[in-house]
N, C-alpha and C. Protein backbone atom coordinates (compact mmCIF):
# COMPACT_ATOMS: atom_id res chain seq x y z
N UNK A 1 71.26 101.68 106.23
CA UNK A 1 72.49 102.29 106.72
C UNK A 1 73.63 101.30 106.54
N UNK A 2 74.34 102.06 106.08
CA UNK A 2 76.08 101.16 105.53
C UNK A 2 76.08 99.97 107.71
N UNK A 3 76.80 99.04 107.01
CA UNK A 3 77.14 97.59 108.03
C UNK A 3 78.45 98.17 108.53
N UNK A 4 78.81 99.47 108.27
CA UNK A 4 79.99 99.22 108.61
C UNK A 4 79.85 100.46 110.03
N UNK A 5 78.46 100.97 110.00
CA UNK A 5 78.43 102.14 110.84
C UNK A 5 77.62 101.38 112.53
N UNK A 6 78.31 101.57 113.60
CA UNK A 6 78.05 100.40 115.19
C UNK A 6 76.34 100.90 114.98
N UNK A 7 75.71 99.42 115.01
CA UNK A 7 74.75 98.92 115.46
C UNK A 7 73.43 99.48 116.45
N UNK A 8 73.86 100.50 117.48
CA UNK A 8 73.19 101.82 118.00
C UNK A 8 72.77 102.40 117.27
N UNK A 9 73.50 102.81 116.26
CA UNK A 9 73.50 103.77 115.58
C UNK A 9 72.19 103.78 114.44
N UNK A 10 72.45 102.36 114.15
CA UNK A 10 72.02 101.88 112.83
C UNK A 10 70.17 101.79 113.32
N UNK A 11 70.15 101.64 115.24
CA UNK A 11 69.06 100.83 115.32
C UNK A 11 68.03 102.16 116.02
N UNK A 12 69.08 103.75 116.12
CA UNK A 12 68.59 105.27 116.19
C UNK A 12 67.82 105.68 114.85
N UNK A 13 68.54 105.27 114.23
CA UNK A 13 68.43 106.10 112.52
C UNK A 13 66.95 104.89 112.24
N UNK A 14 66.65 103.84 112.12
CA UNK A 14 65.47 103.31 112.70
C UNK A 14 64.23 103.53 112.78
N UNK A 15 64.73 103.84 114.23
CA UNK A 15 63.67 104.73 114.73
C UNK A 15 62.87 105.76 114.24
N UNK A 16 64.20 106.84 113.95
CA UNK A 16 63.55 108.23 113.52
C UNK A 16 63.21 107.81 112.25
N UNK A 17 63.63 106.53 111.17
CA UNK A 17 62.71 106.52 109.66
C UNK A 17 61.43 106.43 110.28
N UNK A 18 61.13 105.94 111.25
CA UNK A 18 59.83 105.41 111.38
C UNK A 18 58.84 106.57 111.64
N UNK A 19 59.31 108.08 112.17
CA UNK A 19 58.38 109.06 111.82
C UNK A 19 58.10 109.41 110.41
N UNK A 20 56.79 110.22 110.28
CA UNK A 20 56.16 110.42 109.18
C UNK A 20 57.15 111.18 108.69
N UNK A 21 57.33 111.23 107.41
CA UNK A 21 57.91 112.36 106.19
C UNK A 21 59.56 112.49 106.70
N UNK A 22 59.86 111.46 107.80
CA UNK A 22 61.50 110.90 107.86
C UNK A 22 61.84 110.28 107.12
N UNK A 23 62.39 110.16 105.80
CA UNK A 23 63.59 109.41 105.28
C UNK A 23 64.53 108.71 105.51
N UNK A 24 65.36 107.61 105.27
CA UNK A 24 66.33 107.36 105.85
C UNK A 24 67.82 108.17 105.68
N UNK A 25 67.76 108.94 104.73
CA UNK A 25 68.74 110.06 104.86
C UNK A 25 69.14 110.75 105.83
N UNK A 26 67.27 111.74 106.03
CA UNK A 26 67.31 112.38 107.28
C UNK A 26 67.45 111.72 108.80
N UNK A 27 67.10 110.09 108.35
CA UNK A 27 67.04 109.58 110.10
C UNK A 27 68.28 109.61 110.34
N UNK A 28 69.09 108.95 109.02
CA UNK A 28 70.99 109.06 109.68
C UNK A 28 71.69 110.47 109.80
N UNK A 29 71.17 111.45 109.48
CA UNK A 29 71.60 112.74 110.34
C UNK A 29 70.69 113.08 111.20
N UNK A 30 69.68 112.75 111.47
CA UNK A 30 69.36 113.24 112.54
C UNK A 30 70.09 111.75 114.06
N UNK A 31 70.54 110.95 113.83
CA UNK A 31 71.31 110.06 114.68
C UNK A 31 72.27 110.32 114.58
N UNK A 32 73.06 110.77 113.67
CA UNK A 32 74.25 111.30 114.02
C UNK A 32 74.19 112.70 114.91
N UNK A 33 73.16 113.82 114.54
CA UNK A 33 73.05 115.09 115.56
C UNK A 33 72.98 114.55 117.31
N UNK A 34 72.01 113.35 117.11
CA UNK A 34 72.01 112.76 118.82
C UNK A 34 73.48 112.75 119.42
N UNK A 35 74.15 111.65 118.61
CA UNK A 35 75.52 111.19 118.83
C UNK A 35 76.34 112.44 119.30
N UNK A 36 76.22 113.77 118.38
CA UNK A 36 76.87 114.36 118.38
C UNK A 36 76.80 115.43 119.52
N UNK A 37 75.64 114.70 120.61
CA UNK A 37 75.30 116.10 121.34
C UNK A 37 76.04 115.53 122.77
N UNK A 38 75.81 116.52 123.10
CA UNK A 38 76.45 115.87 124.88
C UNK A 38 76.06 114.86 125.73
N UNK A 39 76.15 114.38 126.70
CA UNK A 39 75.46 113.50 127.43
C UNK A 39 74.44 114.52 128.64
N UNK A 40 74.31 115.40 128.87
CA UNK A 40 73.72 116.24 129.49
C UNK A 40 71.96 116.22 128.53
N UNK A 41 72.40 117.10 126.92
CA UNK A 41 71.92 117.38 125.53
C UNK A 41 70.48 115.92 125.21
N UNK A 42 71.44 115.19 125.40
CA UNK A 42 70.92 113.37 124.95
C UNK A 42 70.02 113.22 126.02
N UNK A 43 70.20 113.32 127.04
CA UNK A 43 69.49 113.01 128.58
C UNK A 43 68.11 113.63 128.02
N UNK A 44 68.24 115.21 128.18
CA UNK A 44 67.31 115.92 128.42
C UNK A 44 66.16 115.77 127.06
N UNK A 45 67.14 115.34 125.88
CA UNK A 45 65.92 115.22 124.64
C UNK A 45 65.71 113.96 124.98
N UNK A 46 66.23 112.97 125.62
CA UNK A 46 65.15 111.16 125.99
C UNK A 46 64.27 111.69 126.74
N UNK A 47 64.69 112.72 127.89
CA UNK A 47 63.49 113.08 129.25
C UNK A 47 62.18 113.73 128.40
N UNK A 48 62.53 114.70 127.41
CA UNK A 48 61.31 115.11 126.47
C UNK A 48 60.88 114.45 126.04
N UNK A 49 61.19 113.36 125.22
CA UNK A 49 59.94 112.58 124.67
C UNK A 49 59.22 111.64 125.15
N UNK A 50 59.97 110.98 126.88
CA UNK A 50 59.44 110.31 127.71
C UNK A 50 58.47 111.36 128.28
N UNK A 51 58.71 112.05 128.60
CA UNK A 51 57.47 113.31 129.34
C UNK A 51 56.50 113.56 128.01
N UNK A 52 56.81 114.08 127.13
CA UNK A 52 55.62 114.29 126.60
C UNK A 52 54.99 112.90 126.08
N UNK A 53 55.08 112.12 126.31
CA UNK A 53 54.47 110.46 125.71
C UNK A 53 53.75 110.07 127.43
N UNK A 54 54.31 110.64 128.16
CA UNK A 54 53.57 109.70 129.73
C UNK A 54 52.77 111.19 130.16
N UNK A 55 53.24 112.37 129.84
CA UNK A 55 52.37 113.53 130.13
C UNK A 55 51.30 114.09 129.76
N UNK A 56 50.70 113.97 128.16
CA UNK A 56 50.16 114.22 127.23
C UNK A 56 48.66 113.60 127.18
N UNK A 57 48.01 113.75 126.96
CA UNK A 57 46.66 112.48 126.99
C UNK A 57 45.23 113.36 126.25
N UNK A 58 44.28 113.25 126.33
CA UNK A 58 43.47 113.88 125.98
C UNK A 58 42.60 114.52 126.32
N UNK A 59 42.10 115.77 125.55
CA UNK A 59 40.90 116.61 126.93
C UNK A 59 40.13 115.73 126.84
N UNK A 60 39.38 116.38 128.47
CA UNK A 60 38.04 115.10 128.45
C UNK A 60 36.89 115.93 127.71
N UNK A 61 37.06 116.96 126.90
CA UNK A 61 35.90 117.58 126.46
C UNK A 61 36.04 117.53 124.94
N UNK A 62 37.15 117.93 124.29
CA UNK A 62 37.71 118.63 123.13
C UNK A 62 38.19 116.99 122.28
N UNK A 63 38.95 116.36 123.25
CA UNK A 63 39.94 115.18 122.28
C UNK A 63 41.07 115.86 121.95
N UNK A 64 41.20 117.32 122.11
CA UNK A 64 42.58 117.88 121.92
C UNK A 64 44.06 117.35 122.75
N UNK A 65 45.12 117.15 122.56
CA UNK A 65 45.84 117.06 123.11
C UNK A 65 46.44 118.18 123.89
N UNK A 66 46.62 117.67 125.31
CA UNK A 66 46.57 118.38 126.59
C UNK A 66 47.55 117.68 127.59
N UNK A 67 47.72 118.21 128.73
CA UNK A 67 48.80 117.68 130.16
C UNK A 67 47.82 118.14 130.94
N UNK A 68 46.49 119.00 130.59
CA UNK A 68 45.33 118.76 131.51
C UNK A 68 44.47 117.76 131.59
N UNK A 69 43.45 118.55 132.24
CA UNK A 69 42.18 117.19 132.37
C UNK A 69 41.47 118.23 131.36
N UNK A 70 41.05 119.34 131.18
CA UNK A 70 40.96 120.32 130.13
C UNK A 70 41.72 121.36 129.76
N UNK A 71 41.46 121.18 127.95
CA UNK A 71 42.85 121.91 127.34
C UNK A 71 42.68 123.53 127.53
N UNK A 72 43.17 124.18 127.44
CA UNK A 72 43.44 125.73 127.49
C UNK A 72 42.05 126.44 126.96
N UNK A 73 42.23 125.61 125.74
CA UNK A 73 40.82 126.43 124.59
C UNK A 73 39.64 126.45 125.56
N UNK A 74 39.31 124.57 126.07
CA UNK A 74 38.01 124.42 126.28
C UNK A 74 38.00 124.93 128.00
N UNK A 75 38.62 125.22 128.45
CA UNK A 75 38.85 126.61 130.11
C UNK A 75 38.78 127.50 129.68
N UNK A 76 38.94 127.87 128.68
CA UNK A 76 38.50 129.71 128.48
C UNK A 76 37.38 130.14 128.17
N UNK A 77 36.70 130.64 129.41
CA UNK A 77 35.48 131.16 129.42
C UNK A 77 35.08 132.31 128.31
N UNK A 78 35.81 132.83 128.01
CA UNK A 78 35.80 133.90 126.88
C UNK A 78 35.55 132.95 125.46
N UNK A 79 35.51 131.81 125.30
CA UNK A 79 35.53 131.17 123.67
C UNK A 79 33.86 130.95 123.90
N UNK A 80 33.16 130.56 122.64
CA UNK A 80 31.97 130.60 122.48
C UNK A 80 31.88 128.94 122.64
N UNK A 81 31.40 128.53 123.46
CA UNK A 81 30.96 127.02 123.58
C UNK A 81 30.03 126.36 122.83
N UNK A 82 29.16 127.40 122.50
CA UNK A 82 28.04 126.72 121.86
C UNK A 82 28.40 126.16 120.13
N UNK A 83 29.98 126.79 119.93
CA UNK A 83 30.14 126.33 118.22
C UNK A 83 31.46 125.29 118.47
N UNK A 84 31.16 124.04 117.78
CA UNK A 84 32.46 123.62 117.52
C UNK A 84 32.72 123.10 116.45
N UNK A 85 33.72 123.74 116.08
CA UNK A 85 34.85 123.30 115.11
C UNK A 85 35.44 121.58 114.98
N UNK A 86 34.88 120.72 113.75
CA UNK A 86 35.46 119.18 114.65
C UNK A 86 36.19 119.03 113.16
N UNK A 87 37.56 118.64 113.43
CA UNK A 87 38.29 118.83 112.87
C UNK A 87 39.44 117.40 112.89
N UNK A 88 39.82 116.91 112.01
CA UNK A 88 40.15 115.53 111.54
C UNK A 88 41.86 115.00 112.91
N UNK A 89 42.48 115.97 112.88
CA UNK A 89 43.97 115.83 113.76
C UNK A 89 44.11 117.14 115.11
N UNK A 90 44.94 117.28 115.86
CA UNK A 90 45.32 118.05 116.89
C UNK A 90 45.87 119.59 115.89
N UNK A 91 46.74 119.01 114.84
CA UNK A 91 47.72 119.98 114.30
C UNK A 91 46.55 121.17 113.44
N UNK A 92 45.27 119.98 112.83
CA UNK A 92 44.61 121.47 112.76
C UNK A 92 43.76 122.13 113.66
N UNK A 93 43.84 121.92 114.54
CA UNK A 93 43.06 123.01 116.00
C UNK A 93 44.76 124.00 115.84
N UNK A 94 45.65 123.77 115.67
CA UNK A 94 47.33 124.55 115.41
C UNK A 94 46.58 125.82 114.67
N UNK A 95 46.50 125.23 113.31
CA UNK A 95 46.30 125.77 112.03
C UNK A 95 45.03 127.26 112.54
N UNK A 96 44.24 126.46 112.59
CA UNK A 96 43.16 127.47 112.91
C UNK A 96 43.29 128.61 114.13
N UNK A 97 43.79 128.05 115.23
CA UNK A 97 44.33 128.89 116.19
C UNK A 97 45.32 130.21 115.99
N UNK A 98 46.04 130.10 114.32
CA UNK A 98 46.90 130.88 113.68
C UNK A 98 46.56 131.75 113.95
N UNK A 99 45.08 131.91 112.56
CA UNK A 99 44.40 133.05 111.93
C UNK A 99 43.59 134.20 112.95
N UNK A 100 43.72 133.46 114.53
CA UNK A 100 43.38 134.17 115.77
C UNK A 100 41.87 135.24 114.75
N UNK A 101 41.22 134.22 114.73
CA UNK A 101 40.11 134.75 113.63
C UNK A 101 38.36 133.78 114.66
N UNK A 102 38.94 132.48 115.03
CA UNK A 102 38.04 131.58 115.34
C UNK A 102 37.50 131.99 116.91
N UNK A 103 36.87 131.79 117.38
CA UNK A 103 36.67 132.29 119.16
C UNK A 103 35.46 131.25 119.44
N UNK A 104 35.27 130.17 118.97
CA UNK A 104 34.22 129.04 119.19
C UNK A 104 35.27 127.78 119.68
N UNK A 105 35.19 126.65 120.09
CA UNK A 105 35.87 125.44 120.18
C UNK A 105 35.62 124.33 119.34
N UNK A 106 36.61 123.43 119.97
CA UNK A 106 37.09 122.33 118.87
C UNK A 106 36.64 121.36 119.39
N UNK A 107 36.60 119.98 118.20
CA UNK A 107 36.26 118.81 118.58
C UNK A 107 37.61 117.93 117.42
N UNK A 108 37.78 116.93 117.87
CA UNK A 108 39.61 116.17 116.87
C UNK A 108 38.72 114.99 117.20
N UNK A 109 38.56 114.53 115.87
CA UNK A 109 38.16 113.06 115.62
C UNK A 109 39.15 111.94 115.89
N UNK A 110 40.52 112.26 115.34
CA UNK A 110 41.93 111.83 115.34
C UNK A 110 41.76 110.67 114.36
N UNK A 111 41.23 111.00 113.23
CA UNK A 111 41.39 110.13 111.85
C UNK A 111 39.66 110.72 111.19
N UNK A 112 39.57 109.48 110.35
CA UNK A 112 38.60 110.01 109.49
C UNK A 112 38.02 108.16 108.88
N UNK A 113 36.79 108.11 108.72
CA UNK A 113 36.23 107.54 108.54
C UNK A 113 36.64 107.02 106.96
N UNK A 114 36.99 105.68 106.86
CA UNK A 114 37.26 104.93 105.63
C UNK A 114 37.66 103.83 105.67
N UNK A 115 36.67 103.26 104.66
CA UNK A 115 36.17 101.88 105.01
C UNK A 115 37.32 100.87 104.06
N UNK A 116 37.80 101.69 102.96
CA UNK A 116 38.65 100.33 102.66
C UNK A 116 40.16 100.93 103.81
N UNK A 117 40.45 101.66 104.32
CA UNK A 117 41.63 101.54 105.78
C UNK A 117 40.88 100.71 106.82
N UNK A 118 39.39 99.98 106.59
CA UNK A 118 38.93 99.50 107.99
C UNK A 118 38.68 100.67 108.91
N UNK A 119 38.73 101.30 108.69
CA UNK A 119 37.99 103.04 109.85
C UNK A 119 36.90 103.02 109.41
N UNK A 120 35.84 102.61 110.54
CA UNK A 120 34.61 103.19 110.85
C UNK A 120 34.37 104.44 111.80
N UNK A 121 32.68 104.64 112.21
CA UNK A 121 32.56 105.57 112.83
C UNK A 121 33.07 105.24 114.54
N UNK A 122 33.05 104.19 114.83
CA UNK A 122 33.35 103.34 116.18
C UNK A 122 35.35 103.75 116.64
N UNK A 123 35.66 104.01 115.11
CA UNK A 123 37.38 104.26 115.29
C UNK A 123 38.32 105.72 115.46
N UNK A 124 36.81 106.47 115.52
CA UNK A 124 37.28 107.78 115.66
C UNK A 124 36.52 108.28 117.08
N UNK A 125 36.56 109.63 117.14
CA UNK A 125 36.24 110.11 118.68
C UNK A 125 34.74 111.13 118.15
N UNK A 126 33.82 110.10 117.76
CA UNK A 126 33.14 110.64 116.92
C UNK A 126 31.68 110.54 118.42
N UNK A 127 31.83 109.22 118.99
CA UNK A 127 30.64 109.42 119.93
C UNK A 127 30.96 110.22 121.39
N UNK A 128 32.14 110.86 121.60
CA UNK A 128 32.29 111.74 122.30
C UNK A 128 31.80 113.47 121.67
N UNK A 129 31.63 113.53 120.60
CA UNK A 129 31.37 114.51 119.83
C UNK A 129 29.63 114.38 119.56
N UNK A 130 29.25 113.43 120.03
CA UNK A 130 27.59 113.00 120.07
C UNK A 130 27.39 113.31 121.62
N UNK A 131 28.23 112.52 122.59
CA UNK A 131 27.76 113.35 123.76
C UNK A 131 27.80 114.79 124.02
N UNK A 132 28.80 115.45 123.56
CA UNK A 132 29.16 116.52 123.93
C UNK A 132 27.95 117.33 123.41
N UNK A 133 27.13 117.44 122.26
CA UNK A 133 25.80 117.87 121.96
C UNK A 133 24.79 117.53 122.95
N UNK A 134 24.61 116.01 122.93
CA UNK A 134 23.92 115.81 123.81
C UNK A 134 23.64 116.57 125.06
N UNK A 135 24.64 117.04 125.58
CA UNK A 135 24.73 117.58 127.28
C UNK A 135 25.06 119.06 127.40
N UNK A 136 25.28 119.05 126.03
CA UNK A 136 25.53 120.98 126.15
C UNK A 136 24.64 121.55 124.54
N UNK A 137 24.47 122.62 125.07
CA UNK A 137 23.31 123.79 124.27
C UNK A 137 24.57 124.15 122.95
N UNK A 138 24.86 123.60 121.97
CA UNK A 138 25.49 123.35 120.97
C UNK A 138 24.45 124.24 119.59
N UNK A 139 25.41 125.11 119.20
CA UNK A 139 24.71 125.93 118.45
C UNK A 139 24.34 125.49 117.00
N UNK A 140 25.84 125.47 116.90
CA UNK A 140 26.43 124.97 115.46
C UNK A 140 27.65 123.94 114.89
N UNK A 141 27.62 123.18 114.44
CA UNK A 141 28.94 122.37 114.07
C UNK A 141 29.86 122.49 112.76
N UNK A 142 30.79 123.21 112.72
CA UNK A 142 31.50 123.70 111.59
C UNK A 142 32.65 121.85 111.51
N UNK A 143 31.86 121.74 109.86
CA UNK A 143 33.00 120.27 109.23
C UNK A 143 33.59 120.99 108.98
N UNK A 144 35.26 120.98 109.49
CA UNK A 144 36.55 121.28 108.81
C UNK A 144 37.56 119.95 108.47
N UNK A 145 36.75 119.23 108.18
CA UNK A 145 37.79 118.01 107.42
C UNK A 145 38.32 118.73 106.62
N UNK A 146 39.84 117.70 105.84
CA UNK A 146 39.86 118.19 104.62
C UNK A 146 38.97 117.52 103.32
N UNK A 147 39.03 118.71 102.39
CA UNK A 147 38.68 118.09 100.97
C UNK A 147 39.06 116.84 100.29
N UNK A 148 38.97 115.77 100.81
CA UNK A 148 39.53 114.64 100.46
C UNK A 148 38.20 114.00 100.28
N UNK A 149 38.13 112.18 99.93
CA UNK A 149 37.24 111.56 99.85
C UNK A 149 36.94 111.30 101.20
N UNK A 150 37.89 110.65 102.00
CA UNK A 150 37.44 110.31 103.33
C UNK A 150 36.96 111.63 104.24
N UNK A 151 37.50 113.19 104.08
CA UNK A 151 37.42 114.09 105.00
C UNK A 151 35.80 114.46 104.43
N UNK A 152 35.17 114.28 102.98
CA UNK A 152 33.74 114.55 102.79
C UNK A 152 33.12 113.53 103.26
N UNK A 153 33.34 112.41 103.31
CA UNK A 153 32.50 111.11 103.45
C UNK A 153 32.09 111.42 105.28
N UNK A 154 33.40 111.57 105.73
CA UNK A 154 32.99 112.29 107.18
C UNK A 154 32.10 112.96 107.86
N UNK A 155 32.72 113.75 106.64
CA UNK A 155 31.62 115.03 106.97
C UNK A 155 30.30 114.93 107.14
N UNK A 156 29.94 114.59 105.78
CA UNK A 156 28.35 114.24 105.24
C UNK A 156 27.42 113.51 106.35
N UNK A 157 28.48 112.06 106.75
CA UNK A 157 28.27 111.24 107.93
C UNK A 157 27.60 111.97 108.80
N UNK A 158 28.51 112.76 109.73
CA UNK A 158 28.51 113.66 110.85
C UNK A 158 27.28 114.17 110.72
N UNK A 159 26.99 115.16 109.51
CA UNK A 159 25.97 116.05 109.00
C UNK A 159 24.58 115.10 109.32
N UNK A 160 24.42 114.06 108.85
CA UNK A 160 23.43 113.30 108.67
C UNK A 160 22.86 112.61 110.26
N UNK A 161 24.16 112.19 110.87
CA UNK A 161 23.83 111.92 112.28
C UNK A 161 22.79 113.49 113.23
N UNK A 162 23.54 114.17 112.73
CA UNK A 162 23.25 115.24 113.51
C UNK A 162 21.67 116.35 112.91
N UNK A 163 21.46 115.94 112.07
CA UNK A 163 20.03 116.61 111.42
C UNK A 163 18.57 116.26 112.35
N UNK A 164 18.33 115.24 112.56
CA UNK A 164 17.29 114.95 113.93
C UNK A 164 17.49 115.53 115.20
N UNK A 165 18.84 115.65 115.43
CA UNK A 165 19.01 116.93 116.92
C UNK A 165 18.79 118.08 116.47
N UNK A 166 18.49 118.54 115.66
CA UNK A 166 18.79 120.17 115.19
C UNK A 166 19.75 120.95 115.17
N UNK A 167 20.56 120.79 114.87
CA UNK A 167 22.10 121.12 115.37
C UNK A 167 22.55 121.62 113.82
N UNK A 168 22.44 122.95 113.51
CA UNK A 168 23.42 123.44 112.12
C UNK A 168 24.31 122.91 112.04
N UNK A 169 24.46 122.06 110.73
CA UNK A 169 25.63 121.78 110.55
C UNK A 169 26.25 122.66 109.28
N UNK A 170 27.71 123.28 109.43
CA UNK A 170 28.51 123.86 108.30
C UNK A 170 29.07 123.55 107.84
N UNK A 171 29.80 123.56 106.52
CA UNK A 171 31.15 122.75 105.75
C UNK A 171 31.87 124.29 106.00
N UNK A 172 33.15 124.24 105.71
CA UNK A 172 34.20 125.24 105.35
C UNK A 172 34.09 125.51 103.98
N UNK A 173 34.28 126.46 103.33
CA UNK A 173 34.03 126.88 102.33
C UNK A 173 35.29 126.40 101.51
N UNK A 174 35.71 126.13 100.50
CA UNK A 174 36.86 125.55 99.53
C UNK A 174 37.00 126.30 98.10
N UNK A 175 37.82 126.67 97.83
CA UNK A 175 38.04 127.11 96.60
C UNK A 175 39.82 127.15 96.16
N UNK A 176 39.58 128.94 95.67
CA UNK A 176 41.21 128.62 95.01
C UNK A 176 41.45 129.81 96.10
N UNK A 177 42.89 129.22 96.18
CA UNK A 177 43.52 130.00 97.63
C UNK A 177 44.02 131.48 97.54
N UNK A 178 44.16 132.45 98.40
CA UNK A 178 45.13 133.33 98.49
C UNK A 178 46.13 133.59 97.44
N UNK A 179 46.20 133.98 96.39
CA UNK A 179 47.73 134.30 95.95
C UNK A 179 47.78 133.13 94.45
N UNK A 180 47.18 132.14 94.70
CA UNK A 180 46.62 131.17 93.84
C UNK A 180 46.54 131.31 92.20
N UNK A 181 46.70 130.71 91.17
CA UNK A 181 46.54 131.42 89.49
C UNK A 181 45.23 130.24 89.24
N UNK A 182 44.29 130.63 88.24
CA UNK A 182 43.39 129.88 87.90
C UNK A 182 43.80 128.60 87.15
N UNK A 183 44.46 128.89 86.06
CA UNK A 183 45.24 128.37 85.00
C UNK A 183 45.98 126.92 86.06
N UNK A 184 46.14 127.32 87.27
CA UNK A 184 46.41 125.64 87.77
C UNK A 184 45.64 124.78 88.64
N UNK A 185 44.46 125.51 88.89
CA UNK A 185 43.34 124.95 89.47
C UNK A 185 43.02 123.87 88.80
N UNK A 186 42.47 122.70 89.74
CA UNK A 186 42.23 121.61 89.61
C UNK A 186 40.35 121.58 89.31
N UNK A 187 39.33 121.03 88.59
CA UNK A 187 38.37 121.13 88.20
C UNK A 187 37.60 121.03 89.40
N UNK A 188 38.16 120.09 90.91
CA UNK A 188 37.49 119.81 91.95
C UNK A 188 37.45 121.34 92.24
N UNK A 189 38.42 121.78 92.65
CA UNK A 189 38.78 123.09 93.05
C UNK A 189 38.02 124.53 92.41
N UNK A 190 38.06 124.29 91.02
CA UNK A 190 37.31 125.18 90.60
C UNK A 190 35.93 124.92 90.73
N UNK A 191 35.12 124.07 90.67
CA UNK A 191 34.07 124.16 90.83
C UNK A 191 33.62 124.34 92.27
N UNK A 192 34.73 124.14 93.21
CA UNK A 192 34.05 124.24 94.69
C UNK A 192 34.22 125.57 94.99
N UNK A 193 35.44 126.35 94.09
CA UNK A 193 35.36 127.69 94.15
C UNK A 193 34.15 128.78 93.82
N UNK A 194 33.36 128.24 92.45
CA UNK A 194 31.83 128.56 91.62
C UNK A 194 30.77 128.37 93.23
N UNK A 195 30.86 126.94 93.52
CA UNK A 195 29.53 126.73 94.55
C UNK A 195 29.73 127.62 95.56
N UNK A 196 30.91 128.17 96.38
CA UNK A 196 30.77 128.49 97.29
C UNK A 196 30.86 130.53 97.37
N UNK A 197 30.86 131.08 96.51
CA UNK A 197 31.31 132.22 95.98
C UNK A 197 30.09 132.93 96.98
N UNK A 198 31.00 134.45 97.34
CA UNK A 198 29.86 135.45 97.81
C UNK A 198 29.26 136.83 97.00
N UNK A 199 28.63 137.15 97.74
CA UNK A 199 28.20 138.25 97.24
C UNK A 199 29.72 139.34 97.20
N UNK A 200 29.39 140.26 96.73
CA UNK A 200 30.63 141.65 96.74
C UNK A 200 29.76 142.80 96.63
């Protein structure tokens, strides 16, 4: 940010580079929108992100992010307990919650296993996802990592821990998407599209 713009300013815009997929373009308008808001406006967005940073914490069942002691999903007696969904971040328990398709629960690792980042299995919320079998009648475990190296390496992991308990384990199925042209499919893609194909 130009030396010539006061020092607040410079040390707002900062900040907000420092979120993901912020720019410093976007951090200096989004510090200038602060600037530009009221002192009422400014208050109440510091009180939001102080509340949700001291309010927020984790279920004690799920790892989902919650302001309970359990999140919404894992209190609703109506979801199927016995399946969970364990899934790499919070935002995809979001994702899946969309398709109002799923009626089993979640488990959020909150990263993914990879060894040249230094992430082991010890760095994720992976032995809360070992008790939680342990102590409950656990049907099935659907891997919804993503298709990445680290989100399979995960997976497989998981899969392998969990074969001596008896515990089904599932991958998500992967291919070419919705709406999708072949002609730009990627060879990973197409072939995971071939393995996983159904009947009609």
């Amino acid at each position: 940010m130009a030396e010539h713009n006061a020092l607040p300013l410079i040390v707002l815009s900062e900040q907000f580079a420092k979120l993901p997929g912020i720019g410093m373009k976007t951090a200096q308008r989004l510090a200038y929108a602060v600037i530009s808001m009221s002192d009422e406006e400014a208050k109440k967005f510091a009180e939001a992100i102080i509340s949700a940073k001291q309010d927020v914490g984790y279920c004690t069942q799920c790892q989902n992010l919650t302001e309970f002691d359990l999140c919404p999903i894992c209190s609703d007696s109506r979801r199927d307990s016995s399946v969970i969904c364990v899934v790499e971040t919070p935002k995809d328990v979001t994702a899946f919650e969309r398709t109002n398709e799923y009626n089993g629960t979640y488990h959020v690792l909150h990263g993914l296993i990879s060894p040249i980042n230094s992430v082991g299995p010890d760095d994720i919320k992976l032995r809360e996802l070992l008790d939680r079998i342990n102590k409950n009648n656990i049907t099935e475990i659907i891997m919804a990592t993503n298709p990445t190296v680290e989100g399979e390496a995960t997976a497989m992991y998981i899969a392998r821990l969990l074969k001596p308990m008896g515990v089904m384990v599932t991958r998500l199925a992967f291919g070419i998407p919705v709406g999708g042209q072949l002609e730009y499919a990627d060879e990973v893609t197409l072939y995971k599209a071939l393995e996983n194909r159904n009947e009609m």
